[in-house]
PDB file of N, CA and C in Angstrom:
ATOM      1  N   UNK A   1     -15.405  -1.286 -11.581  1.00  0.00           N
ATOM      2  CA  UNK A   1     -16.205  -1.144 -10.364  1.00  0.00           C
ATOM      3  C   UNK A   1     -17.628  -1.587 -10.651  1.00  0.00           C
ATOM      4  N   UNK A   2     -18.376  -2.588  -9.950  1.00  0.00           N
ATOM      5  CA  UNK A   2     -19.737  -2.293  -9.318  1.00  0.00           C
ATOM      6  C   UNK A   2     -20.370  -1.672  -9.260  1.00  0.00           C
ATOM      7  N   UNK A   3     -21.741  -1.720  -9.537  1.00  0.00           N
ATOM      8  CA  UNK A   3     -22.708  -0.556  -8.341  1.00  0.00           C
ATOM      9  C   UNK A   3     -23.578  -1.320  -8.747  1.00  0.00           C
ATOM     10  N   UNK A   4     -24.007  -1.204  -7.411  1.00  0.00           N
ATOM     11  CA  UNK A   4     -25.603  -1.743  -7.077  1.00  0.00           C
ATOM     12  C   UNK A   4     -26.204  -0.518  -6.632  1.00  0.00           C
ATOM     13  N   UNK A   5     -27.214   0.135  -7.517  1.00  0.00           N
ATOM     14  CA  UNK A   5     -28.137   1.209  -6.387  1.00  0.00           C
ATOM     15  C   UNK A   5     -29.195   0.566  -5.654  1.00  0.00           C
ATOM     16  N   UNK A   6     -30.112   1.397  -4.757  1.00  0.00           N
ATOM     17  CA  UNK A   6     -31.073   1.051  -4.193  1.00  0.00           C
ATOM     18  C   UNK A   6     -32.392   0.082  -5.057  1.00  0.00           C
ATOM     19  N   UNK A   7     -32.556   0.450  -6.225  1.00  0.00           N
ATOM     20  CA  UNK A   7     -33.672   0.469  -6.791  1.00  0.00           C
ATOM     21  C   UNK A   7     -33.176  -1.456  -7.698  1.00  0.00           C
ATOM     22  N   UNK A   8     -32.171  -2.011  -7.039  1.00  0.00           N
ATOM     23  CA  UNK A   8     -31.574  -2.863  -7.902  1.00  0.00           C
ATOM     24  C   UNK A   8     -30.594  -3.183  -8.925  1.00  0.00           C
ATOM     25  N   UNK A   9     -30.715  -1.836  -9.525  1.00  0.00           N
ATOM     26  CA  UNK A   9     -30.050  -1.751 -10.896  1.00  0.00           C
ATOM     27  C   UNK A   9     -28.352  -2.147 -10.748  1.00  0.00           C
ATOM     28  N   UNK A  10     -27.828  -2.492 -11.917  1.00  0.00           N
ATOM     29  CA  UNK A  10     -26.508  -3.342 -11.657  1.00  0.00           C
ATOM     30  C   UNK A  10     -25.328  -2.315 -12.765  1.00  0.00           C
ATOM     31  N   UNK A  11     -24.364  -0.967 -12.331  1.00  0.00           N
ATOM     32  CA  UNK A  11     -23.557  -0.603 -13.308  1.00  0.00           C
ATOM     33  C   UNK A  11     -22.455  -1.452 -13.143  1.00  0.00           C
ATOM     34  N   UNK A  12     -21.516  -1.739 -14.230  1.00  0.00           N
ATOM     35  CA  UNK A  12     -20.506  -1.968 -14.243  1.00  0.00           C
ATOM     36  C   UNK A  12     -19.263  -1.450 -15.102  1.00  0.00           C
ATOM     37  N   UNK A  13     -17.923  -1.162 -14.418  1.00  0.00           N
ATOM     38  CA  UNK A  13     -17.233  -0.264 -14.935  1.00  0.00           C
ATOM     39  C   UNK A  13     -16.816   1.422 -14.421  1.00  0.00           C
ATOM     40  N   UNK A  14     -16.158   1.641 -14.605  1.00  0.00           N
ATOM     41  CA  UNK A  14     -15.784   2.798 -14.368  1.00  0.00           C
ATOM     42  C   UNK A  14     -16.296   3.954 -15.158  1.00  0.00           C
ATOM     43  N   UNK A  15     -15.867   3.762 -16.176  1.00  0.00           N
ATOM     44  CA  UNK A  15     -16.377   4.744 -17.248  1.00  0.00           C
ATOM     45  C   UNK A  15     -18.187   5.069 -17.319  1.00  0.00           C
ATOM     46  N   UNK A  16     -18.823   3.552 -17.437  1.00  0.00           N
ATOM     47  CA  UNK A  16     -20.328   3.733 -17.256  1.00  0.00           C
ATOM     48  C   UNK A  16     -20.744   4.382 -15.649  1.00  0.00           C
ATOM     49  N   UNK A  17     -19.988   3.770 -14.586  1.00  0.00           N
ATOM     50  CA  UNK A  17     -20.054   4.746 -13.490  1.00  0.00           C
ATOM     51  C   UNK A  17     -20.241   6.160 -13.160  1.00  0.00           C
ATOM     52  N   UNK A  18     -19.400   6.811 -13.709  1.00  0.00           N
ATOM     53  CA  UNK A  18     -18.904   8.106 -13.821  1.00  0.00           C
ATOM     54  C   UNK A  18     -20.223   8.829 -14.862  1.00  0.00           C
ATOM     55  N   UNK A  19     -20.148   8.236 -16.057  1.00  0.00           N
ATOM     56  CA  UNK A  19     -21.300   8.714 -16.722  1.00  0.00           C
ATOM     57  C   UNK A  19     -22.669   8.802 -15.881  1.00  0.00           C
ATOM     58  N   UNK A  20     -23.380   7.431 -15.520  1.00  0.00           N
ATOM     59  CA  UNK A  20     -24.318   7.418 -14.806  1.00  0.00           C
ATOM     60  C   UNK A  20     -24.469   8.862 -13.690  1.00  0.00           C
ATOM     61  N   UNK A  21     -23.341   8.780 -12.400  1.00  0.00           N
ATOM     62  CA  UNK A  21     -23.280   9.406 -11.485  1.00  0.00           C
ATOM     63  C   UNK A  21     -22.865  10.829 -12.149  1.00  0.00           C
ATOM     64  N   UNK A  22     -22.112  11.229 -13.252  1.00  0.00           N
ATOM     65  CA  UNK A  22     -22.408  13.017 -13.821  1.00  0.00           C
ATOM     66  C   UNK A  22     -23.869  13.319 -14.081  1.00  0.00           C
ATOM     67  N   UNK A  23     -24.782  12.093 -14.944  1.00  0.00           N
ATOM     68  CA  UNK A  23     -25.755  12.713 -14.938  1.00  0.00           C
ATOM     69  C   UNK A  23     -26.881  12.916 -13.495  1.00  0.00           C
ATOM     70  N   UNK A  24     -26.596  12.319 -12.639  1.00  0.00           N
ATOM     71  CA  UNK A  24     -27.536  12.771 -11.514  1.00  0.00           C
ATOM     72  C   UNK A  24     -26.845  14.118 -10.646  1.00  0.00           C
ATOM     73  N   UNK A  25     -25.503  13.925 -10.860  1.00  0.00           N
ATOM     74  CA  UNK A  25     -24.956  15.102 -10.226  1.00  0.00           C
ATOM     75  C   UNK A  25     -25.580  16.752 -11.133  1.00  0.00           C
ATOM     76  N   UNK A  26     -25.836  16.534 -12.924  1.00  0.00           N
ATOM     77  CA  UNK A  26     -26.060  17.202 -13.578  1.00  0.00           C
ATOM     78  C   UNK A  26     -27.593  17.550 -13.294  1.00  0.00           C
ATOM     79  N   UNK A  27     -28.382  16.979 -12.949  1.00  0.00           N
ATOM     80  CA  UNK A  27     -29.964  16.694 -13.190  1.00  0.00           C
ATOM     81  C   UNK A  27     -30.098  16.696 -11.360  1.00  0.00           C
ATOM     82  N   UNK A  28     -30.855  15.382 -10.898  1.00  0.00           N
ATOM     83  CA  UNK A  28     -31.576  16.088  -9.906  1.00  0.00           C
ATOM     84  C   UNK A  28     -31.020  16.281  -8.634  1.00  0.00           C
ATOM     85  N   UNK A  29     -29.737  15.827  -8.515  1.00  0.00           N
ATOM     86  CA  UNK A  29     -28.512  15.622  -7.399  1.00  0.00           C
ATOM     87  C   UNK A  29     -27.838  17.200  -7.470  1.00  0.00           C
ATOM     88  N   UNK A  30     -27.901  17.814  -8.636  1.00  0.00           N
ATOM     89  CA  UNK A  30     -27.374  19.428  -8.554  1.00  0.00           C
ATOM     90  C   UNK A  30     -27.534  20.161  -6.964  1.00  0.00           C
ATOM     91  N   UNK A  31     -26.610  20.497  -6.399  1.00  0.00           N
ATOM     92  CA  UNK A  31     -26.560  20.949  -5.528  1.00  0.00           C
ATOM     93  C   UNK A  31     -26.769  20.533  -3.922  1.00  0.00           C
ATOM     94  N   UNK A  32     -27.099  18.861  -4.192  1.00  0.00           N
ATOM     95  CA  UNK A  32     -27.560  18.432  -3.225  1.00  0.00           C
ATOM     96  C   UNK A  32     -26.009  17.952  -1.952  1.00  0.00           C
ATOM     97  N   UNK A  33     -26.554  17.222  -0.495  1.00  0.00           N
ATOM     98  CA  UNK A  33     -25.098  17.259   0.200  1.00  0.00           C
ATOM     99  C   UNK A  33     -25.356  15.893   0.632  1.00  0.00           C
ATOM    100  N   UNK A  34     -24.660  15.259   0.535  1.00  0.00           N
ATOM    101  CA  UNK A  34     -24.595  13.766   1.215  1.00  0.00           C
ATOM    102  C   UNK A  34     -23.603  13.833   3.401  1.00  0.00           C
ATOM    103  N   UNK A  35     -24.925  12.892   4.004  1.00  0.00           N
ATOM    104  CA  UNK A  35     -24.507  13.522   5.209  1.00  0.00           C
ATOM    105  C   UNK A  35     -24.071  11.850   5.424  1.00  0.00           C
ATOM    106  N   UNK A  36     -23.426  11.360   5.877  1.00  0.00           N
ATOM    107  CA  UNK A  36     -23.303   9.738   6.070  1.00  0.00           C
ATOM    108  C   UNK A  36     -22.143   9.826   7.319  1.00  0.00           C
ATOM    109  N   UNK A  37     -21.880   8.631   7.820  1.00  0.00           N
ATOM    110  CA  UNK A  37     -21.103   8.095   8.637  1.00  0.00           C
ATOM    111  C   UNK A  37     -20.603   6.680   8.342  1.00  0.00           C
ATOM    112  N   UNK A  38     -19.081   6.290   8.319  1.00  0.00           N
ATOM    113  CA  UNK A  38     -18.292   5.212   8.610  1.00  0.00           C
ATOM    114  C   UNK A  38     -19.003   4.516   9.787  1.00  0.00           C
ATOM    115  N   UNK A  39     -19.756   3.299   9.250  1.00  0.00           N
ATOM    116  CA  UNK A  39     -20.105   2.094  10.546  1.00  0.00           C
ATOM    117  C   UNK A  39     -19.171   1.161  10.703  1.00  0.00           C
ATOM    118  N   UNK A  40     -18.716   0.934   9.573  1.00  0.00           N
ATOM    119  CA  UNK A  40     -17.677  -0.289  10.310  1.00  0.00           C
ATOM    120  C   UNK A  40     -17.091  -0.084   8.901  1.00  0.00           C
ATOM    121  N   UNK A  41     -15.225  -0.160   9.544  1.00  0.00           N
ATOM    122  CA  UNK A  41     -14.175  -0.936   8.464  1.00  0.00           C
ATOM    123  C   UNK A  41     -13.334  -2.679   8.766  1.00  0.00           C
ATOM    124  N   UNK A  42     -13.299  -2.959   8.094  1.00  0.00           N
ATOM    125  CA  UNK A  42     -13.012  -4.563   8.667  1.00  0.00           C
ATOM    126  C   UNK A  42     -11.760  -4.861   7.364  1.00  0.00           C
ATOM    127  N   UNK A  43     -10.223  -5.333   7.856  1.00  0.00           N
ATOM    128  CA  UNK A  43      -9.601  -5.501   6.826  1.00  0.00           C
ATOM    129  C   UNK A  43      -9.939  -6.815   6.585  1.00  0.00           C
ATOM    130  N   UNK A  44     -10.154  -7.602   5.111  1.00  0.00           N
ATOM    131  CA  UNK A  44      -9.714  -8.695   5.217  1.00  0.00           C
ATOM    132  C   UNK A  44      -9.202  -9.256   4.363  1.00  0.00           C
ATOM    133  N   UNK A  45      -8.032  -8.639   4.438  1.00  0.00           N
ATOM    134  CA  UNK A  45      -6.625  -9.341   3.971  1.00  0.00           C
ATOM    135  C   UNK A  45      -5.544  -7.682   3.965  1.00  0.00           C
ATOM    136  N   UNK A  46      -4.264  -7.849   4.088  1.00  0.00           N
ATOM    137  CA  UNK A  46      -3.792  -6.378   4.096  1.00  0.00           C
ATOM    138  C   UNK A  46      -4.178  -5.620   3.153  1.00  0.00           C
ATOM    139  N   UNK A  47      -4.661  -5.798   1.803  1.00  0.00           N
ATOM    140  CA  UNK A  47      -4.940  -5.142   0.964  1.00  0.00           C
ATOM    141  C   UNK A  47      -6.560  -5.371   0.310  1.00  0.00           C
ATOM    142  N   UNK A  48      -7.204  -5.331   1.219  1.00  0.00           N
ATOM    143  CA  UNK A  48      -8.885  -5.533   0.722  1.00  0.00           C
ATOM    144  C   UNK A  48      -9.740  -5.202   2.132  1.00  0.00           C
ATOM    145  N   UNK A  49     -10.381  -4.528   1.655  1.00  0.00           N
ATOM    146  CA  UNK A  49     -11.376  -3.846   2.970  1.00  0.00           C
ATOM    147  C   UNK A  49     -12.725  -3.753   2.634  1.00  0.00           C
ATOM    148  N   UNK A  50     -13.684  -4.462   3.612  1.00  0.00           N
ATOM    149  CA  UNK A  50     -15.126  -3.984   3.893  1.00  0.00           C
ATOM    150  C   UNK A  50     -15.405  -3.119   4.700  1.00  0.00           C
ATOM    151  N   UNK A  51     -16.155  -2.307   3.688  1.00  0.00           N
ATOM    152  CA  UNK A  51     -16.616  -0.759   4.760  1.00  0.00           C
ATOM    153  C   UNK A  51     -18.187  -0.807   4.455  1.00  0.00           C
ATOM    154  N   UNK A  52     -18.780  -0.365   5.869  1.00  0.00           N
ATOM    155  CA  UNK A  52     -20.344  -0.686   5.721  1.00  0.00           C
ATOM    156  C   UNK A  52     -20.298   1.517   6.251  1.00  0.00           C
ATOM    157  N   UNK A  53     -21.345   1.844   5.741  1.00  0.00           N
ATOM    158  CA  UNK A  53     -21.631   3.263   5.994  1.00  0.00           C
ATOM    159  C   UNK A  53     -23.356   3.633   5.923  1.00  0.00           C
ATOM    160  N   UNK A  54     -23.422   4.819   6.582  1.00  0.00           N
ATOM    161  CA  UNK A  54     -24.978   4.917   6.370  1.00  0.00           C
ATOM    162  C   UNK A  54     -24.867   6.483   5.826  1.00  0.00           C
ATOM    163  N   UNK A  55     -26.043   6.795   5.137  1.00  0.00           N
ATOM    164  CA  UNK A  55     -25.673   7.955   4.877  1.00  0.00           C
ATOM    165  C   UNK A  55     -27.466   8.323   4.038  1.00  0.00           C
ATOM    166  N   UNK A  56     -27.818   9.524   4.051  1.00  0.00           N
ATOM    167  CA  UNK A  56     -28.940  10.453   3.222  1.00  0.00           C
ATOM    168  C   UNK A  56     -28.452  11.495   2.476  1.00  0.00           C
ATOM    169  N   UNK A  57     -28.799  11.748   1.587  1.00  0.00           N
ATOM    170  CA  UNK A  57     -28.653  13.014   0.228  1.00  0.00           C
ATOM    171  C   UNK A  57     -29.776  14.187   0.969  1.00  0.00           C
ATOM    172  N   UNK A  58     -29.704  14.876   1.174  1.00  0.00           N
ATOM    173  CA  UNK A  58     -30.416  16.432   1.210  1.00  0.00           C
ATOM    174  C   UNK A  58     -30.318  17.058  -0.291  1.00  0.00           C
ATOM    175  N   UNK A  59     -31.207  17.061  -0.577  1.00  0.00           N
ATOM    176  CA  UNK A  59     -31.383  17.939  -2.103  1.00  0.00           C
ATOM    177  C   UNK A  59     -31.528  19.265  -1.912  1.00  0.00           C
ATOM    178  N   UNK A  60     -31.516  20.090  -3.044  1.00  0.00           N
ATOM    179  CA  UNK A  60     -30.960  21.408  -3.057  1.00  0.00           C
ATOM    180  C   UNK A  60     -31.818  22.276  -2.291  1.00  0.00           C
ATOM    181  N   UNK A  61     -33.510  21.793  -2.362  1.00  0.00           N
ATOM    182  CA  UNK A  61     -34.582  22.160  -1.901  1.00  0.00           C
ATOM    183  C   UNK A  61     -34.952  21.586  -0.212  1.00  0.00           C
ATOM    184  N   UNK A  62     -34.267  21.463   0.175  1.00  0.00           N
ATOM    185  CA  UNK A  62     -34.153  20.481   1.806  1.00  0.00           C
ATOM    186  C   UNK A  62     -33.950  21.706   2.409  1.00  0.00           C
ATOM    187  N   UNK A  63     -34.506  21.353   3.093  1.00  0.00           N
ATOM    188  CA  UNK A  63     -33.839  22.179   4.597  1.00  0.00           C
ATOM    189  C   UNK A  63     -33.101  20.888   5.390  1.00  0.00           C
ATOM    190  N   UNK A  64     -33.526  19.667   5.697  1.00  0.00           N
ATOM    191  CA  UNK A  64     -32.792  18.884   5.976  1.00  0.00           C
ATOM    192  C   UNK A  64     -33.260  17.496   5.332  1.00  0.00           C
ATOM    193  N   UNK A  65     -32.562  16.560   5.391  1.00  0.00           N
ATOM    194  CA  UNK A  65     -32.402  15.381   4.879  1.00  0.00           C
ATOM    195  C   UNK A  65     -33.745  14.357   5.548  1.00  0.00           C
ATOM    196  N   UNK A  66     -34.671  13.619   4.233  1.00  0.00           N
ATOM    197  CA  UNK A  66     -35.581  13.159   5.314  1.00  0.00           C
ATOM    198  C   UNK A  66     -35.242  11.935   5.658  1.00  0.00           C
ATOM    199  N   UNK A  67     -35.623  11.245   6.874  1.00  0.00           N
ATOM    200  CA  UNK A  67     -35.357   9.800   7.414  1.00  0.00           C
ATOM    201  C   UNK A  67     -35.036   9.254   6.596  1.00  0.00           C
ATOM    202  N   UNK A  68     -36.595   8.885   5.913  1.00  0.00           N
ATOM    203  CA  UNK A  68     -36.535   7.821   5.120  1.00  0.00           C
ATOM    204  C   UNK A  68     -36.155   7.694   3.539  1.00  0.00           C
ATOM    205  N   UNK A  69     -35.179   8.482   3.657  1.00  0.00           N
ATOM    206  CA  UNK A  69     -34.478   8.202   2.642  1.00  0.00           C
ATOM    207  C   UNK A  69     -32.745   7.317   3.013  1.00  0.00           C
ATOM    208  N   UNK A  70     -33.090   7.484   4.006  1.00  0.00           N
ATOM    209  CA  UNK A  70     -31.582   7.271   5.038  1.00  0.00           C
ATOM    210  C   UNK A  70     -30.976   5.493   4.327  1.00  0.00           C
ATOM    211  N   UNK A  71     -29.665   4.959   3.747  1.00  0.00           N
ATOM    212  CA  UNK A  71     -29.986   4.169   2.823  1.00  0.00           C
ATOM    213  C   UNK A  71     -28.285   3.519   3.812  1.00  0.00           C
ATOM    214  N   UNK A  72     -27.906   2.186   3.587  1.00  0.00           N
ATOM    215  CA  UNK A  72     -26.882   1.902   4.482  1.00  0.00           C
ATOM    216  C   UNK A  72     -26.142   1.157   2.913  1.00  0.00           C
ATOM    217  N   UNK A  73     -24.757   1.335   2.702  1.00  0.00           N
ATOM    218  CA  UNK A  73     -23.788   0.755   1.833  1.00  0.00           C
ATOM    219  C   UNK A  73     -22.963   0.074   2.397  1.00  0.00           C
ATOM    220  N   UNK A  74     -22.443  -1.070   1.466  1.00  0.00           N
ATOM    221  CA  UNK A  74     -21.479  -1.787   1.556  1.00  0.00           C
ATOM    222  C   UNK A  74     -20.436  -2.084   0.428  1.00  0.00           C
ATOM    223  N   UNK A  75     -19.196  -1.404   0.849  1.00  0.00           N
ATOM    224  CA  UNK A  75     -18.484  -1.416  -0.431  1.00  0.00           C
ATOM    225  C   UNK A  75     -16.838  -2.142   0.101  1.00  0.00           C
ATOM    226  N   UNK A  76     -16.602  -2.755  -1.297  1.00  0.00           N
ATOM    227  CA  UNK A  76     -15.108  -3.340  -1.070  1.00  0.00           C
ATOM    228  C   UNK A  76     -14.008  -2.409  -1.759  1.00  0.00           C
ATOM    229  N   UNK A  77     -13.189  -2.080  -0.885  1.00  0.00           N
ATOM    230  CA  UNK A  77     -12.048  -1.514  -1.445  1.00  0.00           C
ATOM    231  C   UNK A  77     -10.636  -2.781  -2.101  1.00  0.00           C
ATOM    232  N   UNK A  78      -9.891  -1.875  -2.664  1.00  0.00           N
ATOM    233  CA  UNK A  78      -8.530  -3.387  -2.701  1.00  0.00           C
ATOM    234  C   UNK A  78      -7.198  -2.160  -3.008  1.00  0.00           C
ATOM    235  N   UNK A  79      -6.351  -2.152  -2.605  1.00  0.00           N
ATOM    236  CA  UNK A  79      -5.106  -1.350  -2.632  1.00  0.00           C
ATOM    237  C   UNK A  79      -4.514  -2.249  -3.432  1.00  0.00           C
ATOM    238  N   UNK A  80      -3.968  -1.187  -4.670  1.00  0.00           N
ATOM    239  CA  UNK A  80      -3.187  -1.239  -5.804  1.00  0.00           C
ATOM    240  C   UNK A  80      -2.131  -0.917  -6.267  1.00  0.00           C
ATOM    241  N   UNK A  81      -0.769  -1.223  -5.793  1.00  0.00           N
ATOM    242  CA  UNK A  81       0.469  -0.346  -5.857  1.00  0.00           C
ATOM    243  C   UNK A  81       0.465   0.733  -5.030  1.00  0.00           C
ATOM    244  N   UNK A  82       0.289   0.513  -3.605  1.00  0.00           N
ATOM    245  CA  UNK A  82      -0.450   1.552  -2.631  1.00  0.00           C
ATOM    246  C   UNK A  82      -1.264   2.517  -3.139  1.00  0.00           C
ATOM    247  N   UNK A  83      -2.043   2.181  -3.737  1.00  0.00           N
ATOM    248  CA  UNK A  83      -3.600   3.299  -3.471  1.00  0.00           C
ATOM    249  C   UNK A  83      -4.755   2.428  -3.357  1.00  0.00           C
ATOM    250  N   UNK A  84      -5.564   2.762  -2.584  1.00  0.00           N
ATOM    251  CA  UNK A  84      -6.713   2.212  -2.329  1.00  0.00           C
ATOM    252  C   UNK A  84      -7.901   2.555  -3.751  1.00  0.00           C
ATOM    253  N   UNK A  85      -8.661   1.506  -4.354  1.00  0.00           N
ATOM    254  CA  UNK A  85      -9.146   1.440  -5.292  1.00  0.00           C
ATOM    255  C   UNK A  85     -11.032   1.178  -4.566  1.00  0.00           C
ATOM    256  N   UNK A  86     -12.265   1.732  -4.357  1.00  0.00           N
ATOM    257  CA  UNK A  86     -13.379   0.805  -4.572  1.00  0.00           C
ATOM    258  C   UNK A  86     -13.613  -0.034  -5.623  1.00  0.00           C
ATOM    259  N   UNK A  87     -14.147  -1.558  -5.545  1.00  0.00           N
ATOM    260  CA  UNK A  87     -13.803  -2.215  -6.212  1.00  0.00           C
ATOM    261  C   UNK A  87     -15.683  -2.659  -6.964  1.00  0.00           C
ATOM    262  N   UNK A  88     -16.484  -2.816  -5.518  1.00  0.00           N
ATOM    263  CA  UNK A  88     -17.962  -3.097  -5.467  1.00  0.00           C
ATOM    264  C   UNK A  88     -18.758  -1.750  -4.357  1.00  0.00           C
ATOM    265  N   UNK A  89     -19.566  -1.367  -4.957  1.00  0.00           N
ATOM    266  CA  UNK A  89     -20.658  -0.663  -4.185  1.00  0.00           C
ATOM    267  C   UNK A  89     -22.084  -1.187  -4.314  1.00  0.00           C
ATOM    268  N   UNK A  90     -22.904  -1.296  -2.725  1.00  0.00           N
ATOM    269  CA  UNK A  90     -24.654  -1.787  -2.818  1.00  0.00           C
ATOM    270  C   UNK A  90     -24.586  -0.582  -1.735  1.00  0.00           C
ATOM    271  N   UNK A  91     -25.841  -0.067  -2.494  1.00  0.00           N
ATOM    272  CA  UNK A  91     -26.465   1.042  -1.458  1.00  0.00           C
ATOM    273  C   UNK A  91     -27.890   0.824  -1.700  1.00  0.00           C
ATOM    274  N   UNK A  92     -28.616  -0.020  -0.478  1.00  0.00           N
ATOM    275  CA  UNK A  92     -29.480  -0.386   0.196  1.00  0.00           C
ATOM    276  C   UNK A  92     -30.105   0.728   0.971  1.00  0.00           C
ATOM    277  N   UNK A  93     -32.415   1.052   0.441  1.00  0.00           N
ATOM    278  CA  UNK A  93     -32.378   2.120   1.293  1.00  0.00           C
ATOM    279  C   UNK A  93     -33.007   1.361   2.377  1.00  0.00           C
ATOM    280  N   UNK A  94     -32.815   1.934   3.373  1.00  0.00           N
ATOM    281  CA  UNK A  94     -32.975   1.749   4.860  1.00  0.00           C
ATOM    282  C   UNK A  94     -34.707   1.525   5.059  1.00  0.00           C
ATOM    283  N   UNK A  95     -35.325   0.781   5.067  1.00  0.00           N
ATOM    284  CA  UNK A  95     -36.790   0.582   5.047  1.00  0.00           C
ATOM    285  C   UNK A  95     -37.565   0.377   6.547  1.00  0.00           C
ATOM    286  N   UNK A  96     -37.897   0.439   7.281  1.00  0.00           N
ATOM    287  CA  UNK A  96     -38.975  -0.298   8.334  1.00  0.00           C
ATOM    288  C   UNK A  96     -39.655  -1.682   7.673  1.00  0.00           C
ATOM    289  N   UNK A  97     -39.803  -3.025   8.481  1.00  0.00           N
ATOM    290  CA  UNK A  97     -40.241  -3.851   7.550  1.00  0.00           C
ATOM    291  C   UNK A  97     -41.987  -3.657   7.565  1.00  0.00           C
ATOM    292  N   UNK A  98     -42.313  -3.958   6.478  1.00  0.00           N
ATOM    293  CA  UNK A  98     -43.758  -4.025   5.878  1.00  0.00           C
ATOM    294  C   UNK A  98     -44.402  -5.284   6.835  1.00  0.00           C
ATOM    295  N   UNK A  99     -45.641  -5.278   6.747  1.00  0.00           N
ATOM    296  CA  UNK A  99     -46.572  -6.147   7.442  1.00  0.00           C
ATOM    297  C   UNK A  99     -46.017  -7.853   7.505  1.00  0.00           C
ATOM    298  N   UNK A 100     -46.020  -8.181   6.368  1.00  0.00           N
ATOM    299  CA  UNK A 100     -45.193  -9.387   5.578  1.00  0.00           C
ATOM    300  C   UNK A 100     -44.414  -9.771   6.747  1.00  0.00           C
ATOM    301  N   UNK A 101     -43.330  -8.991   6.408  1.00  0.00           N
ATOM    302  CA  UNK A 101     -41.729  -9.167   7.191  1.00  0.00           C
ATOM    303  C   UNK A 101     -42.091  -9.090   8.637  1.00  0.00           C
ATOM    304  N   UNK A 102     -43.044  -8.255   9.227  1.00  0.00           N
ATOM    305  CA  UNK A 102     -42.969  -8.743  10.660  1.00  0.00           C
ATOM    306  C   UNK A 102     -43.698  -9.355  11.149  1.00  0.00           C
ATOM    307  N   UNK A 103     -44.642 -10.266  10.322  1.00  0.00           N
ATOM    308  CA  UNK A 103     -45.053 -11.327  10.883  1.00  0.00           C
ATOM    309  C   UNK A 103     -43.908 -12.531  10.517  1.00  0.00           C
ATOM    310  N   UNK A 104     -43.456 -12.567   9.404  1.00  0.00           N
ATOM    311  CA  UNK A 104     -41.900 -13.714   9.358  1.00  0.00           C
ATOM    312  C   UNK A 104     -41.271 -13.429  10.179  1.00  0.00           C
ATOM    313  N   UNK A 105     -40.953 -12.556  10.948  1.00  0.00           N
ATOM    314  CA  UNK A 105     -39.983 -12.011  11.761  1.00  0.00           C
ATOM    315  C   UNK A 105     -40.850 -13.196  13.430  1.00  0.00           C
ATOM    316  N   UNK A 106     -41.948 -12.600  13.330  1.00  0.00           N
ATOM    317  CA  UNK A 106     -42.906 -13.073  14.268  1.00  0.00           C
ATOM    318  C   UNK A 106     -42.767 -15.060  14.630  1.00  0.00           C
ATOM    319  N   UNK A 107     -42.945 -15.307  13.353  1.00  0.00           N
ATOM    320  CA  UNK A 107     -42.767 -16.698  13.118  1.00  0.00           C
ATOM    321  C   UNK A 107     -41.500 -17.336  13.183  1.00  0.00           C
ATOM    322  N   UNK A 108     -40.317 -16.788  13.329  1.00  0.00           N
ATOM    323  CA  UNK A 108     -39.329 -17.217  13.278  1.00  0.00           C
ATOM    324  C   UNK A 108     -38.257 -16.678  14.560  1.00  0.00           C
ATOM    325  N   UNK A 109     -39.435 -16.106  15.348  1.00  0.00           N
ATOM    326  CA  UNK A 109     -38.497 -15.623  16.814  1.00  0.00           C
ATOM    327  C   UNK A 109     -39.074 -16.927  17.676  1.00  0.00           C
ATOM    328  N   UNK A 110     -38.073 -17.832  18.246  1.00  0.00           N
ATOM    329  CA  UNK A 110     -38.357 -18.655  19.423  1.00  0.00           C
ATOM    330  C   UNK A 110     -39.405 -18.366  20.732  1.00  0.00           C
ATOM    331  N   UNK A 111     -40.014 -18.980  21.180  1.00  0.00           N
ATOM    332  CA  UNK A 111     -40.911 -18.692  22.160  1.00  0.00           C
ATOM    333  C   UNK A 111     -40.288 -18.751  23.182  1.00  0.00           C
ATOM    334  N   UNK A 112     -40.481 -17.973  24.457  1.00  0.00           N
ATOM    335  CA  UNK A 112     -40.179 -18.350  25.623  1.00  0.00           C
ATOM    336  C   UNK A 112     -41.395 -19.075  26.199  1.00  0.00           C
ATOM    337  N   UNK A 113     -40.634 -20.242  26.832  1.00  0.00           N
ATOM    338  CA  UNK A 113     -41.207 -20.778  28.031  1.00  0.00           C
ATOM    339  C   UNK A 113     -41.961 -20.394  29.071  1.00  0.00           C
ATOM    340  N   UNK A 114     -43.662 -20.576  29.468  1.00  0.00           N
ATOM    341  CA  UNK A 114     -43.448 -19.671  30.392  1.00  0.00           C
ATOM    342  C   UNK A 114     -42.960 -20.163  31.771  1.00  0.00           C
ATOM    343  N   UNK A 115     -42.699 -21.369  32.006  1.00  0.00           N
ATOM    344  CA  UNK A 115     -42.200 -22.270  32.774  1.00  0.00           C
ATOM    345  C   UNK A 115     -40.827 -21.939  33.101  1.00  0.00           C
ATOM    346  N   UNK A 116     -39.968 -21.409  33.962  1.00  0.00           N
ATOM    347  CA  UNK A 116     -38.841 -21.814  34.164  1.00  0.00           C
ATOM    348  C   UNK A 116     -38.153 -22.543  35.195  1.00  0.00           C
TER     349      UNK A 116
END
């Protein structure tokens, strides 16, 4: 398996997976609750699936989960002798764009006419 976290970083493997993710479950993830939702599943092929999800961690000290931590994933599954396997995970956090980005955004939206 994959993983891409937010911050870039690239695991690969299962075993390094599992390690990685015990120690945050051990350390600062202890007790915390993941609240997320299924956005979209898309098969493509009978045995391989893209699933996009959004989801925030509430830590142990939360009363509730803040926005902006709110982070959206995209992961591929693949079924293996009928069981479904994740194969790749990117969990992307959810940002507002910075000054930068919405003036590119700005520059690259078509003008209307005021003529019609």
């Amino acid at each position: 398996m994959d993983y891409v976290a937010f911050d870039g970083s690239h695991i690969q493997g299962r075993q390094a997976n599992a390690e990685a993710h015990q120690a945050l479950f051990d350390g600062v993830l202890r007790g915390s609750q993941l609240d997320g939702e299924v956005k979209s599943l898309r098969f493509l092929a009978p045995d391989v699936a893209l699933i996009h999800t959004e989801g925030v961690i509430k830590l142990r000290w939360q009363r509730k989960a803040p926005k902006g931590r709110r982070s959206i994933q995209t992961m591929v599954a693949v079924k293996r002798e009928g069981v479904w396997f994740f194969t790749a995970f990117q969990n992307t956090r959810i940002q507002p764009p910075n000054a930068f980005a919405r003036f590119m955004l700005r520059l690259m939206t078509p003008k209307r006419s005021a003529a019609r």
